[in-house]
PDB file of N, CA and C in Angstrom:
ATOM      1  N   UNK A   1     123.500 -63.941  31.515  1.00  0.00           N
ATOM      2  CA  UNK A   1     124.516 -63.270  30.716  1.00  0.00           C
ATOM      3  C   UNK A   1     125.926 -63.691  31.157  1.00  0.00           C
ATOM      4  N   UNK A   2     126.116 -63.690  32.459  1.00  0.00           N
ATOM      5  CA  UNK A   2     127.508 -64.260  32.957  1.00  0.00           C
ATOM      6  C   UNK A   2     127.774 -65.704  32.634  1.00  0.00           C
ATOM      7  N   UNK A   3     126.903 -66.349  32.527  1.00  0.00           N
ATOM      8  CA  UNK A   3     126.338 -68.092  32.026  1.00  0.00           C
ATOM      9  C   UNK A   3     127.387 -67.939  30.473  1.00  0.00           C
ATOM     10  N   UNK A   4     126.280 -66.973  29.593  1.00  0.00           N
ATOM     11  CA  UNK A   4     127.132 -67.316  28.195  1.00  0.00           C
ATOM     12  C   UNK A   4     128.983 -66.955  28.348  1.00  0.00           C
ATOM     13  N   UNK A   5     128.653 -65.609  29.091  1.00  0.00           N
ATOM     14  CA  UNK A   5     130.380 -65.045  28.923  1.00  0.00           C
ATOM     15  C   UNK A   5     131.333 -66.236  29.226  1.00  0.00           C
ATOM     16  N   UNK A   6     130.888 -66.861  30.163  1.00  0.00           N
ATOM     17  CA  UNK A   6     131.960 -68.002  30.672  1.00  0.00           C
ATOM     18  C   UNK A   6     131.783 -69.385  29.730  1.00  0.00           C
ATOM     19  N   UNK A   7     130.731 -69.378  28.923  1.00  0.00           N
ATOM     20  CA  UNK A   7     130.665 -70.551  27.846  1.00  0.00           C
ATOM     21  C   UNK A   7     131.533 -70.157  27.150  1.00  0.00           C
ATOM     22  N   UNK A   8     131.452 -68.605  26.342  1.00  0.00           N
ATOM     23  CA  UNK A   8     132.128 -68.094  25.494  1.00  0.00           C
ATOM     24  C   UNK A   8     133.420 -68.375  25.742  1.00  0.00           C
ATOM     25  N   UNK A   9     134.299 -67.636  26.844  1.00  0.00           N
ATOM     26  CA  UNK A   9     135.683 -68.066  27.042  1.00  0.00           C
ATOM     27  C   UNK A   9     136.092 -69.302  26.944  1.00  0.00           C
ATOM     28  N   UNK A  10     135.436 -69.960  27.972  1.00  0.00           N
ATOM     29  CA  UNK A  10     135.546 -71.767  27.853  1.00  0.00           C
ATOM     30  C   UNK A  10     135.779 -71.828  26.338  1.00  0.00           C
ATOM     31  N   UNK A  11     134.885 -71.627  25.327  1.00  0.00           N
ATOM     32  CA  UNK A  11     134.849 -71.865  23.750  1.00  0.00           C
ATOM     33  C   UNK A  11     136.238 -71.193  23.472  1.00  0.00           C
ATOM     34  N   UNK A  12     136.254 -70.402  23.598  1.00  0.00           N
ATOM     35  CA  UNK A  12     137.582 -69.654  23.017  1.00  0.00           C
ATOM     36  C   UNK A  12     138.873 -70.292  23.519  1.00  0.00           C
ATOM     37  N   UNK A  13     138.722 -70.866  24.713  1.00  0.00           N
ATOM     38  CA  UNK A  13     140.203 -71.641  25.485  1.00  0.00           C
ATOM     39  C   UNK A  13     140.271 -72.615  24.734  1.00  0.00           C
ATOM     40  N   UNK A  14     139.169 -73.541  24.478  1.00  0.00           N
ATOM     41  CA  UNK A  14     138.970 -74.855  23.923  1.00  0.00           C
ATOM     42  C   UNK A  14     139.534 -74.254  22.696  1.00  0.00           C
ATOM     43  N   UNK A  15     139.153 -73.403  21.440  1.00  0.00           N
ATOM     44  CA  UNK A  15     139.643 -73.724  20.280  1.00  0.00           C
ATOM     45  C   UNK A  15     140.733 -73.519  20.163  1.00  0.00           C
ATOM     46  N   UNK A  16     141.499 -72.424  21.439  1.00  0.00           N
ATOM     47  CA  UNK A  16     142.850 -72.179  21.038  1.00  0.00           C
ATOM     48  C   UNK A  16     143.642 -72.885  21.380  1.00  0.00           C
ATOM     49  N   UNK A  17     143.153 -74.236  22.174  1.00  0.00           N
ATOM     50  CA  UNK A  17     144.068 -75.561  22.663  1.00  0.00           C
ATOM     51  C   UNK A  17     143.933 -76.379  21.409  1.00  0.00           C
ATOM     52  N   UNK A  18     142.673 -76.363  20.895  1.00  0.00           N
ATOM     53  CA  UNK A  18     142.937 -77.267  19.748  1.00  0.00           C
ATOM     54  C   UNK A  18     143.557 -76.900  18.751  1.00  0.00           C
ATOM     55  N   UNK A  19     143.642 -75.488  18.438  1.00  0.00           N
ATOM     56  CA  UNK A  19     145.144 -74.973  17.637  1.00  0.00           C
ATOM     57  C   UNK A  19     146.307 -75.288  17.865  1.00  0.00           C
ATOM     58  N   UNK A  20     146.494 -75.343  19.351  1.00  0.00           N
ATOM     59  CA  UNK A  20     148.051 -76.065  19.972  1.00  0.00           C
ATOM     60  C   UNK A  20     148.373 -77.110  19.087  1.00  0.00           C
ATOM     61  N   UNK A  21     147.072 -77.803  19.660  1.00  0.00           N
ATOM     62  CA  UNK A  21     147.386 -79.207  19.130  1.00  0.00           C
ATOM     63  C   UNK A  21     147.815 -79.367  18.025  1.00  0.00           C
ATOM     64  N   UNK A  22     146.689 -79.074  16.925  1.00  0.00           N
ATOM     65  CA  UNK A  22     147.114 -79.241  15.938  1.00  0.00           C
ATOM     66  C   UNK A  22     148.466 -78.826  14.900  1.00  0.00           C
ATOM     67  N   UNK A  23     148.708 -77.479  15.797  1.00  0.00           N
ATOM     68  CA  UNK A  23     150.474 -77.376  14.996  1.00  0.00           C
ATOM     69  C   UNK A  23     151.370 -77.940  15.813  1.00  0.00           C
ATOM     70  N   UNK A  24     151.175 -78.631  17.161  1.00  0.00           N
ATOM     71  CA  UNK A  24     151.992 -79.507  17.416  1.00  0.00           C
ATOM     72  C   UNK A  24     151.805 -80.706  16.857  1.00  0.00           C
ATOM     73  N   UNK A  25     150.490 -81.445  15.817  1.00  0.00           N
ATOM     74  CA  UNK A  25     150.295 -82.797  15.622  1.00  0.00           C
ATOM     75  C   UNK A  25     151.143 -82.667  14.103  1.00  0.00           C
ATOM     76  N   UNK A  26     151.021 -81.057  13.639  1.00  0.00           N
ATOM     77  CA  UNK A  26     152.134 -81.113  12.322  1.00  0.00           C
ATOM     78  C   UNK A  26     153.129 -81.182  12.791  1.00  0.00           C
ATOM     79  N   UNK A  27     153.799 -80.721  13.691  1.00  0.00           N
ATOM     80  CA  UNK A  27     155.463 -80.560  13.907  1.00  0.00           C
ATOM     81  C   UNK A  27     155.818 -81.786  13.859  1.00  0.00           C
ATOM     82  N   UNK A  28     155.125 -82.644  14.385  1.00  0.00           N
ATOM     83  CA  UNK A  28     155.504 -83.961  14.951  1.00  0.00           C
ATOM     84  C   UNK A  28     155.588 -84.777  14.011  1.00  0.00           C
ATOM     85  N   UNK A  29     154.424 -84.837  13.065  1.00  0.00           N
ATOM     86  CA  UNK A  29     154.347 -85.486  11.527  1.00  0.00           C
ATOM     87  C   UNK A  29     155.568 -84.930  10.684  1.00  0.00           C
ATOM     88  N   UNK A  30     155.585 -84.041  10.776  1.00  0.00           N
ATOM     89  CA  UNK A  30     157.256 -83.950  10.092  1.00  0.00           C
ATOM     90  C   UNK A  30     158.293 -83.889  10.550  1.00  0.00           C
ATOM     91  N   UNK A  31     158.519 -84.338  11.457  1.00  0.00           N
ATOM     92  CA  UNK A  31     159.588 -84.378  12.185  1.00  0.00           C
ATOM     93  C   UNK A  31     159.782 -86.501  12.499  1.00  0.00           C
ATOM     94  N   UNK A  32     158.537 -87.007  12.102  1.00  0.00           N
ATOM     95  CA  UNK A  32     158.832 -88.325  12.032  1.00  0.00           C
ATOM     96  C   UNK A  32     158.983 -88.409  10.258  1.00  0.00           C
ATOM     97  N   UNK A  33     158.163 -87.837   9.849  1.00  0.00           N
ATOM     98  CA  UNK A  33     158.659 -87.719   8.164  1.00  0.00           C
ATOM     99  C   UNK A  33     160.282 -87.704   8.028  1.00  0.00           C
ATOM    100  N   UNK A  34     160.687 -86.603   8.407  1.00  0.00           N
ATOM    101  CA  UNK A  34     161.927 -86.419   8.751  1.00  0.00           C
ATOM    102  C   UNK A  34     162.877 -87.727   9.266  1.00  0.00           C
ATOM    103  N   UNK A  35     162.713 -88.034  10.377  1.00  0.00           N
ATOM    104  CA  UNK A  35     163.175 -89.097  10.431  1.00  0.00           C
ATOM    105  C   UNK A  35     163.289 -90.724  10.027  1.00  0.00           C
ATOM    106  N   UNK A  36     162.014 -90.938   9.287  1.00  0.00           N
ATOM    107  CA  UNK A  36     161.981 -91.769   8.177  1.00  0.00           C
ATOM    108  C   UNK A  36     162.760 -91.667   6.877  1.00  0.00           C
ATOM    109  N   UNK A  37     163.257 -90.260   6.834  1.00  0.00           N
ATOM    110  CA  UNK A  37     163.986 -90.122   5.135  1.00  0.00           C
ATOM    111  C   UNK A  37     165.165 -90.815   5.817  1.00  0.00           C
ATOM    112  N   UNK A  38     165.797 -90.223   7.287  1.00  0.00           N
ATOM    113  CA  UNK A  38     167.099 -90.441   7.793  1.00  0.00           C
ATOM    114  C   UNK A  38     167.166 -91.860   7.851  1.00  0.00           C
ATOM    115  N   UNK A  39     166.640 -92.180   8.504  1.00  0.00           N
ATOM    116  CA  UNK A  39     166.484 -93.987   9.071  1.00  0.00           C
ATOM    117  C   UNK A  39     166.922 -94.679   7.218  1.00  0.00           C
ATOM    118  N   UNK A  40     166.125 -94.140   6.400  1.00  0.00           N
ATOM    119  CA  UNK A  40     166.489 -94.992   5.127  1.00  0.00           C
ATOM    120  C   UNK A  40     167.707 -94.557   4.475  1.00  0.00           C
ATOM    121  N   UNK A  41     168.516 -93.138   4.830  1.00  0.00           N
ATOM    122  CA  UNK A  41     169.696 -93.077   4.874  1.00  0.00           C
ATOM    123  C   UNK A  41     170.594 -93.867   5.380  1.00  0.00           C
ATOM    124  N   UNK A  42     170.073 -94.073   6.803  1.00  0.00           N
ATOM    125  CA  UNK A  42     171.464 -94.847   7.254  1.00  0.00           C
ATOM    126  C   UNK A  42     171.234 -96.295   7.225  1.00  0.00           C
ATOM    127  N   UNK A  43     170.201 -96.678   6.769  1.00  0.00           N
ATOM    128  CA  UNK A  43     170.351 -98.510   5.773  1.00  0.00           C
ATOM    129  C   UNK A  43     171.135 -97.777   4.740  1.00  0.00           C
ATOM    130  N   UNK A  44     171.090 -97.018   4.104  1.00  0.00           N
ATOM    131  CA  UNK A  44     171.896 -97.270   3.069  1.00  0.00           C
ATOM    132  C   UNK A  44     173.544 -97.343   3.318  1.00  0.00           C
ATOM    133  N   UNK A  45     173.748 -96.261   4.109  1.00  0.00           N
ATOM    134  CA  UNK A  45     175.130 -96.502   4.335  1.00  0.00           C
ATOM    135  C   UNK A  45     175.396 -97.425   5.095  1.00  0.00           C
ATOM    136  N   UNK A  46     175.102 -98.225   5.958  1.00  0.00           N
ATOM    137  CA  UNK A  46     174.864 -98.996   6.477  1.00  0.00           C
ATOM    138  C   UNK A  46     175.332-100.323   5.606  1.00  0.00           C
ATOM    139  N   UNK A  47     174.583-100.652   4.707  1.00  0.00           N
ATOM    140  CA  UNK A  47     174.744-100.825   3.510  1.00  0.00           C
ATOM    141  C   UNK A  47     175.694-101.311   2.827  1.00  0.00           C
ATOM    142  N   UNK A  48     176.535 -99.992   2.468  1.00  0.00           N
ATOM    143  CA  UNK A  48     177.897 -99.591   2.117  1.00  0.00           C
ATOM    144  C   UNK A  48     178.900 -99.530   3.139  1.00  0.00           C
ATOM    145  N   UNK A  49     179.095 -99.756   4.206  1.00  0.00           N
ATOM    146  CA  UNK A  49     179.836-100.307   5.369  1.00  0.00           C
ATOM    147  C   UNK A  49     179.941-100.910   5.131  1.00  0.00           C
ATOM    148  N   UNK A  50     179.109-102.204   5.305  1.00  0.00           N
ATOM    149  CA  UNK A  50     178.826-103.656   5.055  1.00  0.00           C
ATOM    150  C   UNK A  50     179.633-103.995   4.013  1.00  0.00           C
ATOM    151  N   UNK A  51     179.039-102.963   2.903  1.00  0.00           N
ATOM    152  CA  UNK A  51     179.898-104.271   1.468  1.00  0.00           C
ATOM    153  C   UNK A  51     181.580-103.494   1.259  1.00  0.00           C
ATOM    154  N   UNK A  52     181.911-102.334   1.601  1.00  0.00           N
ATOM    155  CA  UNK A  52     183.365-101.749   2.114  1.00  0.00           C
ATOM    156  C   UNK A  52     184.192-102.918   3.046  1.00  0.00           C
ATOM    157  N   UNK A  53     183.416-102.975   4.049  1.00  0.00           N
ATOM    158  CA  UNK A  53     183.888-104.118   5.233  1.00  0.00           C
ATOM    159  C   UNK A  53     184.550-105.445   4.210  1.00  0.00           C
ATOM    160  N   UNK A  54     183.488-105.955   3.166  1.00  0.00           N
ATOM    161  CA  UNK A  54     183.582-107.066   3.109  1.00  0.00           C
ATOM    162  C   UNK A  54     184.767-107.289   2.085  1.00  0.00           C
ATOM    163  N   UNK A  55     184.495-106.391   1.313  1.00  0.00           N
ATOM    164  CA  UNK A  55     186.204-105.442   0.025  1.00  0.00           C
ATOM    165  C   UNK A  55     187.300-105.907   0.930  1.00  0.00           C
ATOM    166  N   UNK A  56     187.070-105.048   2.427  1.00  0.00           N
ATOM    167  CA  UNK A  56     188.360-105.233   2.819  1.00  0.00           C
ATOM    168  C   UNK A  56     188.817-106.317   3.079  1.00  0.00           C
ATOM    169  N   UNK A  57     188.145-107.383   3.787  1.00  0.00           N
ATOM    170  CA  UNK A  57     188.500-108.780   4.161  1.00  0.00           C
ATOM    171  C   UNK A  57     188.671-109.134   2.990  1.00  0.00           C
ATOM    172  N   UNK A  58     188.329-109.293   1.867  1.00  0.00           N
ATOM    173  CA  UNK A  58     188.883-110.183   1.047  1.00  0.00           C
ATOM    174  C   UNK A  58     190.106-109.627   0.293  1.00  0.00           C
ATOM    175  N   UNK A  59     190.384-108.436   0.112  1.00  0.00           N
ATOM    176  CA  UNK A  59     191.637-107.543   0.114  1.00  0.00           C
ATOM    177  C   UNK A  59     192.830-108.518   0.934  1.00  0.00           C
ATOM    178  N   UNK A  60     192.729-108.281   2.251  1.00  0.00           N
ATOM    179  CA  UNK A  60     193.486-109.007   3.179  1.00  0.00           C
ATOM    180  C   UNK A  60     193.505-110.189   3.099  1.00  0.00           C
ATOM    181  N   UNK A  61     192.846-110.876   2.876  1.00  0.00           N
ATOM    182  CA  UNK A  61     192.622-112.496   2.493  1.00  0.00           C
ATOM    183  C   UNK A  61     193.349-112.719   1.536  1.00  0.00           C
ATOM    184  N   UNK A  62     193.525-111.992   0.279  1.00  0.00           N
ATOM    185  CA  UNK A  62     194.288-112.065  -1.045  1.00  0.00           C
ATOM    186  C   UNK A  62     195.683-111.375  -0.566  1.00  0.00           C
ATOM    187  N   UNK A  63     195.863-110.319   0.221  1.00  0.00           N
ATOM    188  CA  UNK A  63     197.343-109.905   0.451  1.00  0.00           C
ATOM    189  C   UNK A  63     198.124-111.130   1.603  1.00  0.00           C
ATOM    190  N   UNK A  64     197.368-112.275   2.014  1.00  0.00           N
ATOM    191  CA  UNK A  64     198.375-112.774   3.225  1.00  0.00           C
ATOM    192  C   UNK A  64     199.151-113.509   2.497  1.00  0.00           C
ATOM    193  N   UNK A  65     200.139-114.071   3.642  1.00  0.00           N
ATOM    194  CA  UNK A  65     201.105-114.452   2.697  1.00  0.00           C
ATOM    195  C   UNK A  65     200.493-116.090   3.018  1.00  0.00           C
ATOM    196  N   UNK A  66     201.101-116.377   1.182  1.00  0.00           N
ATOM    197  CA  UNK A  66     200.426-117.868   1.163  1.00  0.00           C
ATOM    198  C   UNK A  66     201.470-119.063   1.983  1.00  0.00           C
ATOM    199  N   UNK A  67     200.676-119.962   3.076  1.00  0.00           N
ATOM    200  CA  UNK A  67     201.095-120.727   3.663  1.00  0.00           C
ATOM    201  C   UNK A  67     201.803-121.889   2.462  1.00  0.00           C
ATOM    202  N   UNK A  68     202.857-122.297   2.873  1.00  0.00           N
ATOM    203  CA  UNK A  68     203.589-123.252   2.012  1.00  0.00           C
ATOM    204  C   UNK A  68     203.900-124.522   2.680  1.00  0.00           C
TER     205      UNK A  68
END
């Protein structure tokens, strides 16, 4: 009888670790979800830096004064 009681608990520790787990294996899945939306945010602006940046140089390129 003391045999099962201590299987039993054992069983009961075990499933409530694998509950851990598993709402820690969601947190984690969305929280890289999460950071996959971001990551393709900042290519985008990223992006738009890039082609802002490039506006400006040729802005400045067209405002210098022309060598004579």
């Amino acid at each position: 009888r003391a045999r099962n009681e201590s299987l039993s608990a054992r069983v009961t520790k075990l499933e409530a670790d694998l509950h851990d787990r598993k709402e820690k294996a969601k947190i984690h899945a969305n929280t890289l979800t999460g950071l996959r939306g971001v990551r393709g945010d900042l290519a985008k602006l990223e992006e738009q830096k890039k082609s802002a940046d490039e506006r400006v140089a040729w802005l400045e390129a067209a405002m210098a004064p022309a060598d004579d």
